[in-house]
PDB file of N, CA and C in Angstrom:
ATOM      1  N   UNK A   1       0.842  -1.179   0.000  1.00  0.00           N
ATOM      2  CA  UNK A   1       0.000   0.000   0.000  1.00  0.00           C
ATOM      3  C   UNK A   1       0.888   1.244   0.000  1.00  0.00           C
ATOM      4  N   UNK A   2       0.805   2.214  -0.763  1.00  0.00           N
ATOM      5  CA  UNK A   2       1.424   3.321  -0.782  1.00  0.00           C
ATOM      6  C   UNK A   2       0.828   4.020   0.144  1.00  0.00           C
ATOM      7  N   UNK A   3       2.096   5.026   0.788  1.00  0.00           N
ATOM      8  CA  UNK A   3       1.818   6.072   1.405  1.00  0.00           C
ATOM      9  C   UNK A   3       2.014   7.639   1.178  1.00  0.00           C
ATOM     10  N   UNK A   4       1.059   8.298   0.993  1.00  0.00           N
ATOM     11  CA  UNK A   4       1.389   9.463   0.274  1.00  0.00           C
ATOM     12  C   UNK A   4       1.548  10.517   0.837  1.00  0.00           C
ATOM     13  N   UNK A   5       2.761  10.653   1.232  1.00  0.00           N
ATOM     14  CA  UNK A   5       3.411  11.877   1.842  1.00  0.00           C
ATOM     15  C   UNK A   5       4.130  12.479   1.304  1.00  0.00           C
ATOM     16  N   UNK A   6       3.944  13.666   1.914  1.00  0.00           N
ATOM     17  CA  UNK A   6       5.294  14.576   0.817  1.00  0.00           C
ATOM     18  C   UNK A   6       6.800  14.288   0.818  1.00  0.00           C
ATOM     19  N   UNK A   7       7.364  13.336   1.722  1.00  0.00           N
ATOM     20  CA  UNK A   7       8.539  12.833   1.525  1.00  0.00           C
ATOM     21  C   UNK A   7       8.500  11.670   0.442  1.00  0.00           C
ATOM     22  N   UNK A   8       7.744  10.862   0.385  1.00  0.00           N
ATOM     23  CA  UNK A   8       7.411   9.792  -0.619  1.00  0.00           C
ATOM     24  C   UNK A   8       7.156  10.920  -1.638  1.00  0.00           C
ATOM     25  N   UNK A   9       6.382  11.567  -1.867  1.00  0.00           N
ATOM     26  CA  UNK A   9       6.310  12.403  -3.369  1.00  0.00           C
ATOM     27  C   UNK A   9       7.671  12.922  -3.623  1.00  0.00           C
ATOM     28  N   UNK A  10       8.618  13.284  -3.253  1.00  0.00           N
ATOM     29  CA  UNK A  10       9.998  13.677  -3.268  1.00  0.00           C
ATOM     30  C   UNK A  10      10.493  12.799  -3.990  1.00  0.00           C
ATOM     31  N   UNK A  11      10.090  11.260  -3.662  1.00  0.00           N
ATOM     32  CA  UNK A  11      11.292  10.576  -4.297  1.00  0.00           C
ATOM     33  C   UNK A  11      10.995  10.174  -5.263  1.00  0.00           C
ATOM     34  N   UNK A  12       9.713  10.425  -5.643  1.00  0.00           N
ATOM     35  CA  UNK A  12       9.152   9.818  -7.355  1.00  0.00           C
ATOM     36  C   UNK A  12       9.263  10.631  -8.122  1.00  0.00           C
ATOM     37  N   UNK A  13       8.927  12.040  -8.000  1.00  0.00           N
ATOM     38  CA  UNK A  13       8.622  13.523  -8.348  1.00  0.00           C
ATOM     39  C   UNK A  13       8.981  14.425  -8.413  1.00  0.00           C
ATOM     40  N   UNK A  14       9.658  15.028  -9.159  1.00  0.00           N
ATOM     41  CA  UNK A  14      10.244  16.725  -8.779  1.00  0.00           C
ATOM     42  C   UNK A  14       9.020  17.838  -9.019  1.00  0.00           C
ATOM     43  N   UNK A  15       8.078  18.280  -8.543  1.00  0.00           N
ATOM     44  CA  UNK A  15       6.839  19.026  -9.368  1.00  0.00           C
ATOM     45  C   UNK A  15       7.596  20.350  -8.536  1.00  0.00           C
ATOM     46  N   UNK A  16       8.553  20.869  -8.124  1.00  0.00           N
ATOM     47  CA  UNK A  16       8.721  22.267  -7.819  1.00  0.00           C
ATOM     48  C   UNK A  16       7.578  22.948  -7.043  1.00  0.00           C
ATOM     49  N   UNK A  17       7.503  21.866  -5.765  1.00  0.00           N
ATOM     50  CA  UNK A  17       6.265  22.847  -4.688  1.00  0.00           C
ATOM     51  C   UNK A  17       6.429  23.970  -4.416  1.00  0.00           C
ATOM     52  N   UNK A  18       7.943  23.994  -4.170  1.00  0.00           N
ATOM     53  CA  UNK A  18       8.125  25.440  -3.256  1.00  0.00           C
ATOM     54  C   UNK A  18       8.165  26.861  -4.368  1.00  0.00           C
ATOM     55  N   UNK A  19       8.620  26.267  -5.853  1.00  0.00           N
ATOM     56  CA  UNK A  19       8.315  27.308  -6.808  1.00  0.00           C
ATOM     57  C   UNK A  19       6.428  27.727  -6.553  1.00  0.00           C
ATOM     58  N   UNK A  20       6.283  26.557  -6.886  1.00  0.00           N
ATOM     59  CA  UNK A  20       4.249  26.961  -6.899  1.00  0.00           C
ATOM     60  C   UNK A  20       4.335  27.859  -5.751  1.00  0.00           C
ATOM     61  N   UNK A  21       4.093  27.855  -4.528  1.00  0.00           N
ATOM     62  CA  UNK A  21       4.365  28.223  -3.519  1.00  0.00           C
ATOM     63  C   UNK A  21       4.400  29.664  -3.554  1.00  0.00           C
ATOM     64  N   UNK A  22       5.680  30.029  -4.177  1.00  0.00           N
ATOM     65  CA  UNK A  22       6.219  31.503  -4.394  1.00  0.00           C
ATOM     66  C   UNK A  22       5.499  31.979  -4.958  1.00  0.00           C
ATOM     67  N   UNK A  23       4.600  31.311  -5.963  1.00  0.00           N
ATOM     68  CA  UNK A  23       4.017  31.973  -7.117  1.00  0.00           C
ATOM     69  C   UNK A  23       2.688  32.228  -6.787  1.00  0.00           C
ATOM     70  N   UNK A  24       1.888  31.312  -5.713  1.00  0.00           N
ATOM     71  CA  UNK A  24       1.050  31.694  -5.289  1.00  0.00           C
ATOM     72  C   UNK A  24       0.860  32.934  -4.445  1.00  0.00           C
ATOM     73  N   UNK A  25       2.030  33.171  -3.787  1.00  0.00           N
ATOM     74  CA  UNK A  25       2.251  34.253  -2.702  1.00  0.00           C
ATOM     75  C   UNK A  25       2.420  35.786  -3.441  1.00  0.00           C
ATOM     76  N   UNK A  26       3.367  35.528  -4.165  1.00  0.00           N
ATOM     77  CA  UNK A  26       3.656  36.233  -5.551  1.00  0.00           C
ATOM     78  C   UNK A  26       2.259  37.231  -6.101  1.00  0.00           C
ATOM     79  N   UNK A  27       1.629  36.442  -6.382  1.00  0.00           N
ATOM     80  CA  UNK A  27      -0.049  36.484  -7.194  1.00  0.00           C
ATOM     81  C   UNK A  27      -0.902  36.770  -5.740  1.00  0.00           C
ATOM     82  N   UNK A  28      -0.966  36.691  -4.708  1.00  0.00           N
ATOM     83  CA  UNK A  28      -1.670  36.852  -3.914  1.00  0.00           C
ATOM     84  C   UNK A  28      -2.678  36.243  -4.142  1.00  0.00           C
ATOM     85  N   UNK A  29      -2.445  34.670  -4.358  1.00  0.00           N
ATOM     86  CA  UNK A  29      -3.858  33.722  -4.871  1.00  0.00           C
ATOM     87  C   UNK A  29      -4.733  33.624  -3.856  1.00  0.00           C
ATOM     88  N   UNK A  30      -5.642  33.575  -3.592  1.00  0.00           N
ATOM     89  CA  UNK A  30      -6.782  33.140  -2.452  1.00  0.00           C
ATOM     90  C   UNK A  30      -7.889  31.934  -2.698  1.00  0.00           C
ATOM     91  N   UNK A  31      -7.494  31.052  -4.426  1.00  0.00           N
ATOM     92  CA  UNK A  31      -7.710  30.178  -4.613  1.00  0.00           C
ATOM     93  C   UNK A  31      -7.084  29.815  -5.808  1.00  0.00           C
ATOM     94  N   UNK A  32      -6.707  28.652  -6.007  1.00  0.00           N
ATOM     95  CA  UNK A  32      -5.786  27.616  -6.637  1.00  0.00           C
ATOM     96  C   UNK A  32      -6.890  26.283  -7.088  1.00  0.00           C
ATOM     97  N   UNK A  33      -6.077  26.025  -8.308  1.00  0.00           N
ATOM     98  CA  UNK A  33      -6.512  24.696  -8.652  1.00  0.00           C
ATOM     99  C   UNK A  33      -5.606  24.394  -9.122  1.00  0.00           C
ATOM    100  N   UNK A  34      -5.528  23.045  -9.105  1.00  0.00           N
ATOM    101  CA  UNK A  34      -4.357  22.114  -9.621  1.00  0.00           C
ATOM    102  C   UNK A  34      -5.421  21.039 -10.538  1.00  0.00           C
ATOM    103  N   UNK A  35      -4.446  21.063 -11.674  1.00  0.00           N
ATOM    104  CA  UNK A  35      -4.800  20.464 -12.274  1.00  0.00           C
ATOM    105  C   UNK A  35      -3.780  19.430 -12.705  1.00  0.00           C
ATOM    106  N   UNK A  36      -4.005  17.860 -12.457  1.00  0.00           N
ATOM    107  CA  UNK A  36      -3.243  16.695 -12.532  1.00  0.00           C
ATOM    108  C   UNK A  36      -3.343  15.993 -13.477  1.00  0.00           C
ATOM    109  N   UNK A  37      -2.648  15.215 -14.110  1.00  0.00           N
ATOM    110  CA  UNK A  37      -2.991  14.140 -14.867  1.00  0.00           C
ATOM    111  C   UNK A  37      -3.284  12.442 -14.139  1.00  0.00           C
ATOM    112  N   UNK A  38      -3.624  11.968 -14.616  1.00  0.00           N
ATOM    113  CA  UNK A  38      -4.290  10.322 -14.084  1.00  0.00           C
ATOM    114  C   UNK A  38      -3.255   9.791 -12.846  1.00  0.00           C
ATOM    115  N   UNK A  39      -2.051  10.072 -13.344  1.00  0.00           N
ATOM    116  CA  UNK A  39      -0.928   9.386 -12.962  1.00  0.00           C
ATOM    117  C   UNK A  39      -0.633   9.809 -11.258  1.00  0.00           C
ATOM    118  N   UNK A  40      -1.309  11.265 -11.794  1.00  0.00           N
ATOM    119  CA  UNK A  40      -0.402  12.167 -10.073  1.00  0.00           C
ATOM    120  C   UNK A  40      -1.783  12.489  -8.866  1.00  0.00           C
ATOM    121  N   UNK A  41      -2.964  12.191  -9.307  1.00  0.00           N
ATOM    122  CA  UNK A  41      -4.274  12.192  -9.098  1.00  0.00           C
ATOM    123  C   UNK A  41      -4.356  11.645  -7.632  1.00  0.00           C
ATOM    124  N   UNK A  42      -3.666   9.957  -7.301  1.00  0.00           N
ATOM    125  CA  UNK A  42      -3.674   9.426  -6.207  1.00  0.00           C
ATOM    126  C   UNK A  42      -2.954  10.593  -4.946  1.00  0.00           C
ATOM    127  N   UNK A  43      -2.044  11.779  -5.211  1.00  0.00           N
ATOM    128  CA  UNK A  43      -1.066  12.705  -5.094  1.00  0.00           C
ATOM    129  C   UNK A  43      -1.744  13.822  -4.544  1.00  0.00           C
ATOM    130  N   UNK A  44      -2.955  14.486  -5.094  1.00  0.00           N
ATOM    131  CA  UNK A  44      -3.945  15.609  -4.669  1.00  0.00           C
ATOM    132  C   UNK A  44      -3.843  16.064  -3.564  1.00  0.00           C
ATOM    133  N   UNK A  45      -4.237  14.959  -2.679  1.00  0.00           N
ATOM    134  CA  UNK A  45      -4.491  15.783  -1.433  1.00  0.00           C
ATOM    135  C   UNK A  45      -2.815  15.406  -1.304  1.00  0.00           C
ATOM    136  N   UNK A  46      -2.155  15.195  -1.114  1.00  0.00           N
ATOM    137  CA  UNK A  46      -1.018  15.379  -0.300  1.00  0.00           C
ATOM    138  C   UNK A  46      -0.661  16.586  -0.644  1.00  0.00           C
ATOM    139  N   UNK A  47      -0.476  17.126  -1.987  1.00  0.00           N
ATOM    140  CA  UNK A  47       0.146  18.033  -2.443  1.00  0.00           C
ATOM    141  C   UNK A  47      -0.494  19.676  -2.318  1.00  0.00           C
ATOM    142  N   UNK A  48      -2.180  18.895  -2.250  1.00  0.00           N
ATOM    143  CA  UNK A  48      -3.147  20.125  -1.486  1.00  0.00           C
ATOM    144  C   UNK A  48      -3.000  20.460  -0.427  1.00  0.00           C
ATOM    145  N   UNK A  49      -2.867  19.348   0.540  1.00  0.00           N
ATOM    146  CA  UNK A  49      -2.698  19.562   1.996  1.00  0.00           C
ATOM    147  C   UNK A  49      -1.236  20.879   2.026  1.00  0.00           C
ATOM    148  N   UNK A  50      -0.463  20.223   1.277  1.00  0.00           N
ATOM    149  CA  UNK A  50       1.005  21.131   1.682  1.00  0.00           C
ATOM    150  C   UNK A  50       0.357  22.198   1.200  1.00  0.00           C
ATOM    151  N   UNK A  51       0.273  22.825  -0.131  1.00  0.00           N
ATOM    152  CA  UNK A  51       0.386  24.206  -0.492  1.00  0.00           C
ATOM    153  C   UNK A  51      -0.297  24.926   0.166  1.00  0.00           C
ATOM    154  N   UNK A  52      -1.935  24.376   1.234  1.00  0.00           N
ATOM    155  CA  UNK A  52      -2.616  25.069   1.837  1.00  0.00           C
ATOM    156  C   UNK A  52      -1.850  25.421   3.338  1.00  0.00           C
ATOM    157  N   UNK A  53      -1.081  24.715   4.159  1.00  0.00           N
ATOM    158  CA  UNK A  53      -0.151  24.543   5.129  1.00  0.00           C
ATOM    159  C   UNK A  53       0.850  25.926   4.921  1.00  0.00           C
ATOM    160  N   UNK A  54       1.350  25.638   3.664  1.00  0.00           N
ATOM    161  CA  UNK A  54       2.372  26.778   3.303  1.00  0.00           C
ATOM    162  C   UNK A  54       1.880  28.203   2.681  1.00  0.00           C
ATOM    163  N   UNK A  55       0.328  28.024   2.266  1.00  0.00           N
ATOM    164  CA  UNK A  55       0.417  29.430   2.180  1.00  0.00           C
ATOM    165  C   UNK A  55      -0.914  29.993   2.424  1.00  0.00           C
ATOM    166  N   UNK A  56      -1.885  29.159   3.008  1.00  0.00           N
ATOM    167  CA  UNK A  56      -3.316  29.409   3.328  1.00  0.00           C
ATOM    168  C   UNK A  56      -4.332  29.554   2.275  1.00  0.00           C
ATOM    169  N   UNK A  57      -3.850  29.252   1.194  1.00  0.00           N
ATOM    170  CA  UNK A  57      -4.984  29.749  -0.174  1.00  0.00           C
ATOM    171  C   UNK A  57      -5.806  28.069  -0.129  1.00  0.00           C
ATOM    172  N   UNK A  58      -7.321  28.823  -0.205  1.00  0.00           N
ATOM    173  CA  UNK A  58      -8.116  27.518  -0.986  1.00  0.00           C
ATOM    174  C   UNK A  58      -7.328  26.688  -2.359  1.00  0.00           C
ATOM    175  N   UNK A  59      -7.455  25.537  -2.213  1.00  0.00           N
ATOM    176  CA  UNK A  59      -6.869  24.518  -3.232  1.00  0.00           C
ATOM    177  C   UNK A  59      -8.628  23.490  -3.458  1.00  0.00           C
ATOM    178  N   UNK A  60      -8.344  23.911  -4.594  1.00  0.00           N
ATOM    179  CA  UNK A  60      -9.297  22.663  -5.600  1.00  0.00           C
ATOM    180  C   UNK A  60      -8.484  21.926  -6.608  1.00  0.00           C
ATOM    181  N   UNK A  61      -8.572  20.400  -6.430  1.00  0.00           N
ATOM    182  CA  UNK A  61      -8.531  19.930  -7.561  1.00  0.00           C
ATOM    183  C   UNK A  61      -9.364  19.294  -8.725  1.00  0.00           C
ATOM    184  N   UNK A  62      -8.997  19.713  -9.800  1.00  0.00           N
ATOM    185  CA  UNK A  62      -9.619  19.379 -10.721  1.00  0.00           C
ATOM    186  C   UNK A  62      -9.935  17.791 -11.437  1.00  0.00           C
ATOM    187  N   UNK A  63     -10.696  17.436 -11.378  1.00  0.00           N
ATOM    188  CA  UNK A  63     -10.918  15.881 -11.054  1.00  0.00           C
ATOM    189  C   UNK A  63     -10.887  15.405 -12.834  1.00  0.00           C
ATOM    190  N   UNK A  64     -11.055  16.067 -13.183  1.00  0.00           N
ATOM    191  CA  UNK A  64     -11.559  16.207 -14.842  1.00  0.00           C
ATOM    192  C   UNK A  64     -10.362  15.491 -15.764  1.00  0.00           C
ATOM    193  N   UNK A  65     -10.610  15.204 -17.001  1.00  0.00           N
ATOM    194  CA  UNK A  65      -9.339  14.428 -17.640  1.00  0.00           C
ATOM    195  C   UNK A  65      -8.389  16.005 -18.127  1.00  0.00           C
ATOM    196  N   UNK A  66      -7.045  15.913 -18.268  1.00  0.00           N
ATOM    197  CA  UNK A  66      -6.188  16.293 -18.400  1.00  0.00           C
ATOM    198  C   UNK A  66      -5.201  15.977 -19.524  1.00  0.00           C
ATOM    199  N   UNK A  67      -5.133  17.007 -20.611  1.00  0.00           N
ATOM    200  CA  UNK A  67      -4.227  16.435 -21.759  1.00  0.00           C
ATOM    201  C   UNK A  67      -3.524  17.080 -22.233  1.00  0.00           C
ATOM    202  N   UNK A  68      -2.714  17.632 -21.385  1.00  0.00           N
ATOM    203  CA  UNK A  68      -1.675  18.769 -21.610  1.00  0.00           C
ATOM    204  C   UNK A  68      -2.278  20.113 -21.427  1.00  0.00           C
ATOM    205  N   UNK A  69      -1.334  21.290 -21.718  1.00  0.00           N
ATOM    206  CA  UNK A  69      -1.310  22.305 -21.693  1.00  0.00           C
ATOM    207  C   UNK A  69      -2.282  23.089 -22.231  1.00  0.00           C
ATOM    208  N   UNK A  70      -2.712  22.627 -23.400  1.00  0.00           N
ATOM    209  CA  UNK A  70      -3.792  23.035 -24.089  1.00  0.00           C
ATOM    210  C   UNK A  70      -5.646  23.215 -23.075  1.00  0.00           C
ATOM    211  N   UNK A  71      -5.719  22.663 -22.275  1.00  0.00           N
ATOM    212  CA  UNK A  71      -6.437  21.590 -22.127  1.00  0.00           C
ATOM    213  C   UNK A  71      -6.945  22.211 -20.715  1.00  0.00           C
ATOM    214  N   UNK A  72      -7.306  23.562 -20.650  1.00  0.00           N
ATOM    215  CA  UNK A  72      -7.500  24.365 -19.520  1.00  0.00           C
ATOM    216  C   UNK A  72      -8.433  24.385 -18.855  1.00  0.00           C
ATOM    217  N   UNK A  73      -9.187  24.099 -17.763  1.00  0.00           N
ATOM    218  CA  UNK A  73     -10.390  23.907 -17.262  1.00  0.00           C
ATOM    219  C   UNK A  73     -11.206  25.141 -17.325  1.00  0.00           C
ATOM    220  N   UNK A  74     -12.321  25.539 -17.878  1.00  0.00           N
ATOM    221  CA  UNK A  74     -12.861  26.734 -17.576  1.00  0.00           C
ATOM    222  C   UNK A  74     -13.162  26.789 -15.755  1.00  0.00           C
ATOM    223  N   UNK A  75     -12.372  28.085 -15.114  1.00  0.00           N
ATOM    224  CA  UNK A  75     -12.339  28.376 -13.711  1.00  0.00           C
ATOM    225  C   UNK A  75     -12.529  29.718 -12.761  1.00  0.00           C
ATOM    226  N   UNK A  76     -13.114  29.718 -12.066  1.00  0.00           N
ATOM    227  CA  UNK A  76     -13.040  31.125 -11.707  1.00  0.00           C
ATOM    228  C   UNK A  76     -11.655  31.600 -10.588  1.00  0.00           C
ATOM    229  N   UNK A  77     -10.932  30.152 -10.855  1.00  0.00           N
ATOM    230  CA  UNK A  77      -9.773  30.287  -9.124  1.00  0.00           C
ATOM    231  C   UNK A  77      -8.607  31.452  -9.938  1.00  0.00           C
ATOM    232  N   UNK A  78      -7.747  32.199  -8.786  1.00  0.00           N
ATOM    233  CA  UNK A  78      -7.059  32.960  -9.110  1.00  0.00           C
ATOM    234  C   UNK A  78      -5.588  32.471  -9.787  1.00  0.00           C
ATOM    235  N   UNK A  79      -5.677  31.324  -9.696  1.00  0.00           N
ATOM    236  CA  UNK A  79      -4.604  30.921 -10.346  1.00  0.00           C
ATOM    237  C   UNK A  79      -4.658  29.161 -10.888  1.00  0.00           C
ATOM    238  N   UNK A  80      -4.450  28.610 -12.107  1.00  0.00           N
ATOM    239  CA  UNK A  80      -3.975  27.308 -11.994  1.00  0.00           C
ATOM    240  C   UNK A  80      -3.007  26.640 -12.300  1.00  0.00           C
ATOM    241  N   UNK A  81      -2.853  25.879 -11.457  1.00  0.00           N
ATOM    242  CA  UNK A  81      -1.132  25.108 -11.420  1.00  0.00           C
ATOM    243  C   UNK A  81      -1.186  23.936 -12.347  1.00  0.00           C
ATOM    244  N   UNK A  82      -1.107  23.489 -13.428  1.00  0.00           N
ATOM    245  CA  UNK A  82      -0.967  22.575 -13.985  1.00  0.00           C
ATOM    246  C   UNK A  82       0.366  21.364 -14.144  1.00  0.00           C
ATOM    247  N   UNK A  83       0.463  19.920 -13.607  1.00  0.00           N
ATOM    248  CA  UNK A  83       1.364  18.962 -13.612  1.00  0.00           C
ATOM    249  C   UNK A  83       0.981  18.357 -14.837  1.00  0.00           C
ATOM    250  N   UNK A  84       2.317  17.737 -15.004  1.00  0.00           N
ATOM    251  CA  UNK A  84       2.559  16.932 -15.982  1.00  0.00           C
ATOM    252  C   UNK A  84       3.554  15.536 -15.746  1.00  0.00           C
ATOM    253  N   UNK A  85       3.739  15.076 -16.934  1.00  0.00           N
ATOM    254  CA  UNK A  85       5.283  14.408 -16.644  1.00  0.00           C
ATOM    255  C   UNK A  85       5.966  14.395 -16.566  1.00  0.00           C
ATOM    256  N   UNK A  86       6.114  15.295 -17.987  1.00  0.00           N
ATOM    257  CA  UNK A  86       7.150  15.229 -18.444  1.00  0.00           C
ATOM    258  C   UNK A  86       7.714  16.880 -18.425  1.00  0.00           C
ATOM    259  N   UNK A  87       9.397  17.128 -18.554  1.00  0.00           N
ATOM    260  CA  UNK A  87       9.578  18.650 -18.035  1.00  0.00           C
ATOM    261  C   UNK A  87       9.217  19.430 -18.935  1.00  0.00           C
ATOM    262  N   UNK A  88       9.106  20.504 -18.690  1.00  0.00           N
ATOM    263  CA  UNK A  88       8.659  22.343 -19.540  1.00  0.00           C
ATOM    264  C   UNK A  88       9.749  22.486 -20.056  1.00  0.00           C
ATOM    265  N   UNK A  89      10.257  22.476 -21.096  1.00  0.00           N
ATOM    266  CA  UNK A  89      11.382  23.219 -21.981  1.00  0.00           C
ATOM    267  C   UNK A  89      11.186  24.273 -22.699  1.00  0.00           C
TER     268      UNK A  89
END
C-alpha cells in the first residue's frame, strides 16, 4: 500500500512545490486549482494539503481528464497550477 506523503512524493517527483508556492504568494492567490494528470491524481491531497499549510490559499482539484497544456479547465480560481510528466522546456 502506498503512502502518500510529501517525503514519498519527493522521491518519485520533482513538481517544484516550493516554486508553486512563491508563485502563489507572488499572485496573492486566495484560490488555486491544480490540475493533474491520471498518474499524479492518487497525489492531490497530499500536495493540497502542503500548499494550503504553506500558504493558506483555498486549493481545488480538478478531477476532470487532463491532456496537456492546451487543455484548460474553464475556472473562476485565481490561479492554476498545472502537472505533468514530463519537463517544460
Amino acid at each position: 500500500m502506498m503512502n502518500y506523503t510529501i517525503a514519498n512524493l519527493g522521491k518519485s517527483y520533482d513538481l517544484e512545490l516550493e516554486r508553486i508556492v512563491s508563485e502563489i504568494k507572488k499572485q496573492k492567490a486566495k484560490t488555486v486549482l491544480l490540475q493533474l494528470p491520471d498518474g499524479l491524481k492518487p497525489w492531490g491531497l497530499t500536495i493540497s494539503d502542503y500548499l494550503v499549510a504553506e500558504t493558506d490559499a483555498k486549493i481545488s482539484i480538478w478531477l476532470g481528464t487532463c491532456f496537456g497544456a492546451c487543455d484548460l479547465p474553464n475556472s473562476d480560481a485565481d490561479l492554476v497550477v498545472q502537472f505533468g510528466h514530463a519537463p517544460w522546456k
